[in-house]
N, C-alpha and C. Protein backbone atom coordinates (compact mmCIF):
# COMPACT_ATOMS: atom_id res chain seq x y z
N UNK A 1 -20.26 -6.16 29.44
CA UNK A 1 -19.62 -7.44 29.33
C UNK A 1 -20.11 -8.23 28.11
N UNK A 2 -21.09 -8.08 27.95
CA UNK A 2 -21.85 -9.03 26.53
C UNK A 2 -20.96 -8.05 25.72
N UNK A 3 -21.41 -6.95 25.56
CA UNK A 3 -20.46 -6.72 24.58
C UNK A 3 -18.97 -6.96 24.19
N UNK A 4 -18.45 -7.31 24.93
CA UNK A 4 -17.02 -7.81 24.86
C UNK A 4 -16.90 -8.90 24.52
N UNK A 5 -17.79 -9.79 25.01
CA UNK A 5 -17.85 -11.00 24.48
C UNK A 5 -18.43 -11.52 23.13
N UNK A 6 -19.30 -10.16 22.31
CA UNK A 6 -19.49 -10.32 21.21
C UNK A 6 -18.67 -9.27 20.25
N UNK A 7 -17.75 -8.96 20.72
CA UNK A 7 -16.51 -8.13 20.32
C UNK A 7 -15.95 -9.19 19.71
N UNK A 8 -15.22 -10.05 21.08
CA UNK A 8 -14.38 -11.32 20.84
C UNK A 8 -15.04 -12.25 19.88
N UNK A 9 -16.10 -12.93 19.69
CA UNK A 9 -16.35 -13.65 18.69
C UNK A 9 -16.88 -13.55 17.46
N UNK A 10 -17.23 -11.81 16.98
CA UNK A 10 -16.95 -11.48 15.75
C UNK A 10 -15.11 -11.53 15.43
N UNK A 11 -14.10 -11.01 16.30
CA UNK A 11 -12.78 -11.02 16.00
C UNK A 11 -12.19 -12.60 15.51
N UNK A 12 -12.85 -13.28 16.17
CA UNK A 12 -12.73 -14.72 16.10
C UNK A 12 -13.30 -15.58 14.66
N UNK A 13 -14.38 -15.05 14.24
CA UNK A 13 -14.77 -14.82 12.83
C UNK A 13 -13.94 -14.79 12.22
N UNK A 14 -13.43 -13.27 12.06
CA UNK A 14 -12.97 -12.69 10.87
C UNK A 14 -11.70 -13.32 10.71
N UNK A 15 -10.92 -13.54 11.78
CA UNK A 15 -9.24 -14.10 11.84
C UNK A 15 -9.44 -15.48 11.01
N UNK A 16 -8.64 -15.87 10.25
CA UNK A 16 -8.37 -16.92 9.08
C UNK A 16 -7.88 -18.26 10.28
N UNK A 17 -8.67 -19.27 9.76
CA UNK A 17 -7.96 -20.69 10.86
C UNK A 17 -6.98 -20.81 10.23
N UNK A 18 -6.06 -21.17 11.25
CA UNK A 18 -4.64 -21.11 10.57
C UNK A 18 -4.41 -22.71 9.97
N UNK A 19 -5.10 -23.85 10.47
CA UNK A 19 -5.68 -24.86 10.02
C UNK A 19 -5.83 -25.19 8.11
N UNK A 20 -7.20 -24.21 8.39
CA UNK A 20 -7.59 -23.99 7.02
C UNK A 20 -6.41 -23.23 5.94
N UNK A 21 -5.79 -22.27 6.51
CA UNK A 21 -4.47 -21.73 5.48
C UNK A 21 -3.54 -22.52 4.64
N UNK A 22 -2.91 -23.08 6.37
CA UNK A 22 -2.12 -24.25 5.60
C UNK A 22 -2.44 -25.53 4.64
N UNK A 23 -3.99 -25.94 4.45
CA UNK A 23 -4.04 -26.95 3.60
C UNK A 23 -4.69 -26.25 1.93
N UNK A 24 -5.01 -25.24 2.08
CA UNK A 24 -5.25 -24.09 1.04
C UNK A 24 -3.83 -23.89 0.23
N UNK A 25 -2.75 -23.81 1.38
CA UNK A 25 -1.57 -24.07 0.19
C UNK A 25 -0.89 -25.30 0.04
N UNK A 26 -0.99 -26.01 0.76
CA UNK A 26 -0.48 -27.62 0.09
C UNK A 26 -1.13 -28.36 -0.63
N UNK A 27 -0.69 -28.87 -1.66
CA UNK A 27 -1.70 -29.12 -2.64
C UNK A 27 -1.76 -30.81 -2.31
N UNK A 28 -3.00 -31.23 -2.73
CA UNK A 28 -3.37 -32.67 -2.64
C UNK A 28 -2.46 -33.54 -2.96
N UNK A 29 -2.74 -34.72 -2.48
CA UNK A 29 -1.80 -35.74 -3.14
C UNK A 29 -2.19 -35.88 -4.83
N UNK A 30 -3.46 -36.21 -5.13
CA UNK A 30 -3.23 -36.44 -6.29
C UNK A 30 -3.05 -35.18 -7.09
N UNK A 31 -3.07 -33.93 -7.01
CA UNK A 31 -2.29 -33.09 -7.93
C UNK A 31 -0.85 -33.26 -7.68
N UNK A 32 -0.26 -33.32 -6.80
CA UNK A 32 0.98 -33.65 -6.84
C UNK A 32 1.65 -34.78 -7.83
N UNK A 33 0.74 -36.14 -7.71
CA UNK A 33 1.26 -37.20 -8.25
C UNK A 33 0.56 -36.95 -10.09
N UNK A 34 -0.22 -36.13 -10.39
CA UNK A 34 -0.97 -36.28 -11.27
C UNK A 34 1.28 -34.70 -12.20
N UNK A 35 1.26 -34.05 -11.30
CA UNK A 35 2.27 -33.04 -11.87
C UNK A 35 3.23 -33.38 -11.99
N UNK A 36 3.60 -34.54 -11.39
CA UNK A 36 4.90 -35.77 -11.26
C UNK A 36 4.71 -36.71 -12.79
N UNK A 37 3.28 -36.79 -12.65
CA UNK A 37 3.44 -37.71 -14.39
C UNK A 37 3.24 -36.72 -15.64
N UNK A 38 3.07 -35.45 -15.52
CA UNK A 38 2.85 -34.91 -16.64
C UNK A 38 4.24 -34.59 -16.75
N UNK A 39 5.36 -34.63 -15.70
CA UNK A 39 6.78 -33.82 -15.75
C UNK A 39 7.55 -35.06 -16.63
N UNK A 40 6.77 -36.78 -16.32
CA UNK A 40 7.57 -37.98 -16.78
C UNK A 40 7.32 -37.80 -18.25
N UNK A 41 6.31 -38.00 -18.34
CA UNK A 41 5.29 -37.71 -19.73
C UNK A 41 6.28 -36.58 -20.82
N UNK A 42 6.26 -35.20 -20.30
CA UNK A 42 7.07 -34.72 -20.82
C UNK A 42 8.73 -34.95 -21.33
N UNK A 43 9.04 -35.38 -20.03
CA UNK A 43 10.40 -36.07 -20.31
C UNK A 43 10.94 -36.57 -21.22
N UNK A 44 10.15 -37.79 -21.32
CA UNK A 44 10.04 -38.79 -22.33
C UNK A 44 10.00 -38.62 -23.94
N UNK A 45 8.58 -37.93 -23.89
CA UNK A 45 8.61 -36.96 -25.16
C UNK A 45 9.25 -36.56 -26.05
N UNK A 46 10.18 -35.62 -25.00
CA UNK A 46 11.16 -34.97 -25.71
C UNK A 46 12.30 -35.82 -26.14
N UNK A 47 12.33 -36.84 -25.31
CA UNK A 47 13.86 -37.63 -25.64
C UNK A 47 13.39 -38.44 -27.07
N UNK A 48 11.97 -38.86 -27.04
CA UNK A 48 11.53 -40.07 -27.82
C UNK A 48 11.46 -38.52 -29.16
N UNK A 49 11.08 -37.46 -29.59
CA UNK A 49 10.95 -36.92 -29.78
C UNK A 49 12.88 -36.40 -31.38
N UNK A 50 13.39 -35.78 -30.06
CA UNK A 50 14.82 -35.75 -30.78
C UNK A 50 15.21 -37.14 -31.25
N UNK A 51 15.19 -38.33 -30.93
CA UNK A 51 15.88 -39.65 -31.19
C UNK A 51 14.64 -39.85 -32.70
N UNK A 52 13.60 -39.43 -33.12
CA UNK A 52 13.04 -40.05 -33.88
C UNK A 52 13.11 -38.46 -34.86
N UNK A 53 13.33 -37.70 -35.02
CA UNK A 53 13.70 -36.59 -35.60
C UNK A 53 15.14 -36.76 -36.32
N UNK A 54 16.08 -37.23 -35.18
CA UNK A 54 17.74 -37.26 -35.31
C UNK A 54 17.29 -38.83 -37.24
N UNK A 55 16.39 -39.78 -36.74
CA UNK A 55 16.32 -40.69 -37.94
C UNK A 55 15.28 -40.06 -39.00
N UNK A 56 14.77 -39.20 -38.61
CA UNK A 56 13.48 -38.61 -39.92
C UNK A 56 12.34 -39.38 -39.93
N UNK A 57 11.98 -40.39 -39.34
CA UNK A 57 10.73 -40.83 -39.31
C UNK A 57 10.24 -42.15 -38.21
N UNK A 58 8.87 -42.40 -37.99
CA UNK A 58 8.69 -43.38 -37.23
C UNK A 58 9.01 -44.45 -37.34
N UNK A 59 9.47 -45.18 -37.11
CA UNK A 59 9.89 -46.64 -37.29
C UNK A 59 9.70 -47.33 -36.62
N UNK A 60 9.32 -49.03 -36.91
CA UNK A 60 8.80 -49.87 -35.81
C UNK A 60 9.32 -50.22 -34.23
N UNK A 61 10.91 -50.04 -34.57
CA UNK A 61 11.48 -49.39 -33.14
C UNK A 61 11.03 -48.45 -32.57
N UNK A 62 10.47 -47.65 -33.33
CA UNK A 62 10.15 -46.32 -32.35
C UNK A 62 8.92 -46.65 -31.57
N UNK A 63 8.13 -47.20 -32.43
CA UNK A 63 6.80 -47.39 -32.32
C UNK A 63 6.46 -48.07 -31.04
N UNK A 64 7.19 -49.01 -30.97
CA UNK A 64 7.64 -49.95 -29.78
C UNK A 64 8.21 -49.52 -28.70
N UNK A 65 9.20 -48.88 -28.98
CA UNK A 65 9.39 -48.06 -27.64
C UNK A 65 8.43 -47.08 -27.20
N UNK A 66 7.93 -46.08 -28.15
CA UNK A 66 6.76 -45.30 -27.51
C UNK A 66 5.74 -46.06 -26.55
N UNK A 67 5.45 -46.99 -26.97
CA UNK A 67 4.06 -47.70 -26.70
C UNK A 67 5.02 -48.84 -25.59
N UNK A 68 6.01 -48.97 -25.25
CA UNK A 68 6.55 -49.20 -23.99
C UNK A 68 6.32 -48.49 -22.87
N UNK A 69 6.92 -47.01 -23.49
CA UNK A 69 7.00 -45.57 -21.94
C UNK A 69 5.99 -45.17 -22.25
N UNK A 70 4.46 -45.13 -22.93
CA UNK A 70 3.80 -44.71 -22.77
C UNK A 70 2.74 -46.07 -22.10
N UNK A 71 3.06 -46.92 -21.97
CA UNK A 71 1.84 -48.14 -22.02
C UNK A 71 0.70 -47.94 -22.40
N UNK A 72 1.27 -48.35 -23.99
CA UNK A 72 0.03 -48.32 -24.62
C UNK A 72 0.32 -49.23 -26.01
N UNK A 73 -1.08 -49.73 -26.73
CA UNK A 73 -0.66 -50.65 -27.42
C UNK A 73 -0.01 -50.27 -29.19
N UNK A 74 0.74 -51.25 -29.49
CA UNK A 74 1.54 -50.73 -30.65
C UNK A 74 0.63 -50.31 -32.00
N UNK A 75 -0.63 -50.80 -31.76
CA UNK A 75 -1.59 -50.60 -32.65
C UNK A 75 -2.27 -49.07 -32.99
N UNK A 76 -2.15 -49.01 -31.45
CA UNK A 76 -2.67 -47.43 -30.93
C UNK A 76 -1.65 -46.02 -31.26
N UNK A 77 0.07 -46.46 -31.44
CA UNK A 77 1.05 -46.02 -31.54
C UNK A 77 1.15 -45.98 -33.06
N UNK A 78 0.94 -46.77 -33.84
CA UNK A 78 1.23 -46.93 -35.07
C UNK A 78 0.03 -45.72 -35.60
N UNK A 79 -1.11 -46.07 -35.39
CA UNK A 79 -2.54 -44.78 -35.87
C UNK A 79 -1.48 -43.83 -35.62
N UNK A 80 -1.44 -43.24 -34.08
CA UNK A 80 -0.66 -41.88 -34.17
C UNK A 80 0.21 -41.50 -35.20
N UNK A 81 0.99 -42.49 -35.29
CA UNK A 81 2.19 -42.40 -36.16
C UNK A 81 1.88 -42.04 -37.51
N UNK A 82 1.23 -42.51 -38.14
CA UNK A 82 0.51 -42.30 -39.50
C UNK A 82 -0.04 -41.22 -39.50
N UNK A 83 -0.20 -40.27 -38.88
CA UNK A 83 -1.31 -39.09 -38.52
C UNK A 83 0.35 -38.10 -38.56
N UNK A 84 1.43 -38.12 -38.49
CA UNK A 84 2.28 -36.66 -37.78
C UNK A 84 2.61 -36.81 -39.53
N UNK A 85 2.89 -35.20 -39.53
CA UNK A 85 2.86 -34.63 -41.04
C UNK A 85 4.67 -34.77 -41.03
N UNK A 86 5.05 -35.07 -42.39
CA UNK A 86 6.18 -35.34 -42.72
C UNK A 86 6.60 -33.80 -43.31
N UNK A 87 7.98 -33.42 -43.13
CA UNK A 87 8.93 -33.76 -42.20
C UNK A 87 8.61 -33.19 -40.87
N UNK A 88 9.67 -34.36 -39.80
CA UNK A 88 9.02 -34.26 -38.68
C UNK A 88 9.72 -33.30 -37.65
N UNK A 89 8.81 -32.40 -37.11
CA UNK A 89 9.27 -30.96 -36.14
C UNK A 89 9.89 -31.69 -35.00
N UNK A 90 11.00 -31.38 -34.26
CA UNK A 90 11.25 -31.81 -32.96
C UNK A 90 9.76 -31.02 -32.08
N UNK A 91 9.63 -30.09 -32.26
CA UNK A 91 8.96 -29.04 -31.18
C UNK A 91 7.59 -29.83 -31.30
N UNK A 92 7.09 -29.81 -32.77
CA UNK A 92 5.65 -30.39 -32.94
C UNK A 92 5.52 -31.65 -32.56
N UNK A 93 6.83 -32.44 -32.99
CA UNK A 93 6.21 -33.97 -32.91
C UNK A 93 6.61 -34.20 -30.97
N UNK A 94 7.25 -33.46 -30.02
CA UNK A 94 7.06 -33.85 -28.79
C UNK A 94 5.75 -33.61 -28.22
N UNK A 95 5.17 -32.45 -28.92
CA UNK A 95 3.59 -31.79 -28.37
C UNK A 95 3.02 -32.67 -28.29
N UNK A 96 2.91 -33.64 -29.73
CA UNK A 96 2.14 -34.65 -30.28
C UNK A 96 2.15 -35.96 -29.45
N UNK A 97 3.60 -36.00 -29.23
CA UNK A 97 3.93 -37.09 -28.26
C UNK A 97 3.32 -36.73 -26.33
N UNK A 98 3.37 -35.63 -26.22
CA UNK A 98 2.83 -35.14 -24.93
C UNK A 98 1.63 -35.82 -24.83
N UNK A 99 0.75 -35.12 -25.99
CA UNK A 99 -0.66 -35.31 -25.76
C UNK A 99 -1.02 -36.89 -25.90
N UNK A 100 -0.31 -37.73 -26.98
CA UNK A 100 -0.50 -39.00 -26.95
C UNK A 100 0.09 -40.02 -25.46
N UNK A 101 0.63 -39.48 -24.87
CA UNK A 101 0.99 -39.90 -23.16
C UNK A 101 0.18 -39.59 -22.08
N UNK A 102 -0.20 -38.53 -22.37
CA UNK A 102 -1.18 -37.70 -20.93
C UNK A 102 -3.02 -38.23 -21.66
N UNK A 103 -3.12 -38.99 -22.76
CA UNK A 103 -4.34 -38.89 -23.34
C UNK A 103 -4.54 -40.35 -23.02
N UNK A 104 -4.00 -41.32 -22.30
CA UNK A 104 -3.61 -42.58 -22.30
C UNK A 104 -5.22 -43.25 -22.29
């Protein structure tokens, strides 16, 4: 009989809590909300990205709007701005814009 009963609670061991499974695959709130702003972040990017490509360069409109959807200040937007190499890549200057959103 002991042995059965230490049958059963090595088996009981080894079996996975089914508890523990399910929160192993749902991911936290804040990775969730943190993958929700890198998806906005991106978004944005790209749109702010083609619209300032489609004119060939930064401009104080732009500048202003960046530093709107990114909240951040126009001072901080303008440095960036001065820093992206002329002429401007759609592909490069959204990267640029990525990292200047997610770097807030």
């Amino acid at each position: 009989m002991v042995e059965e009963e230490d049958a059963e609670e090595a088996e009981q061991e080894q079996e996975p809590n089914d508890a523990e499974t399910a929160d192993e695959k749902t991911p936290p709130a804040d990775q969730d909300l943190s993958l929700r702003f890198r998806m906005l972040v991106e978004s944005n990017a790209k749109r702010l990205s083609r619209r300032i490509t489609k004119k060939g360069s930064v401009t104080k409109n732009e500048i202003e709007l960046i530093a709107q959807a990114f909240g951040l200040t126009s001072s901080h937007v303008q440095q960036w701005a001065q820093q992206q190499v002329m002429p401007l890549e759609a592909e490069g200057l959204a990267a640029s814009l990525i990292q200047l959103g997610m770097n807030q």
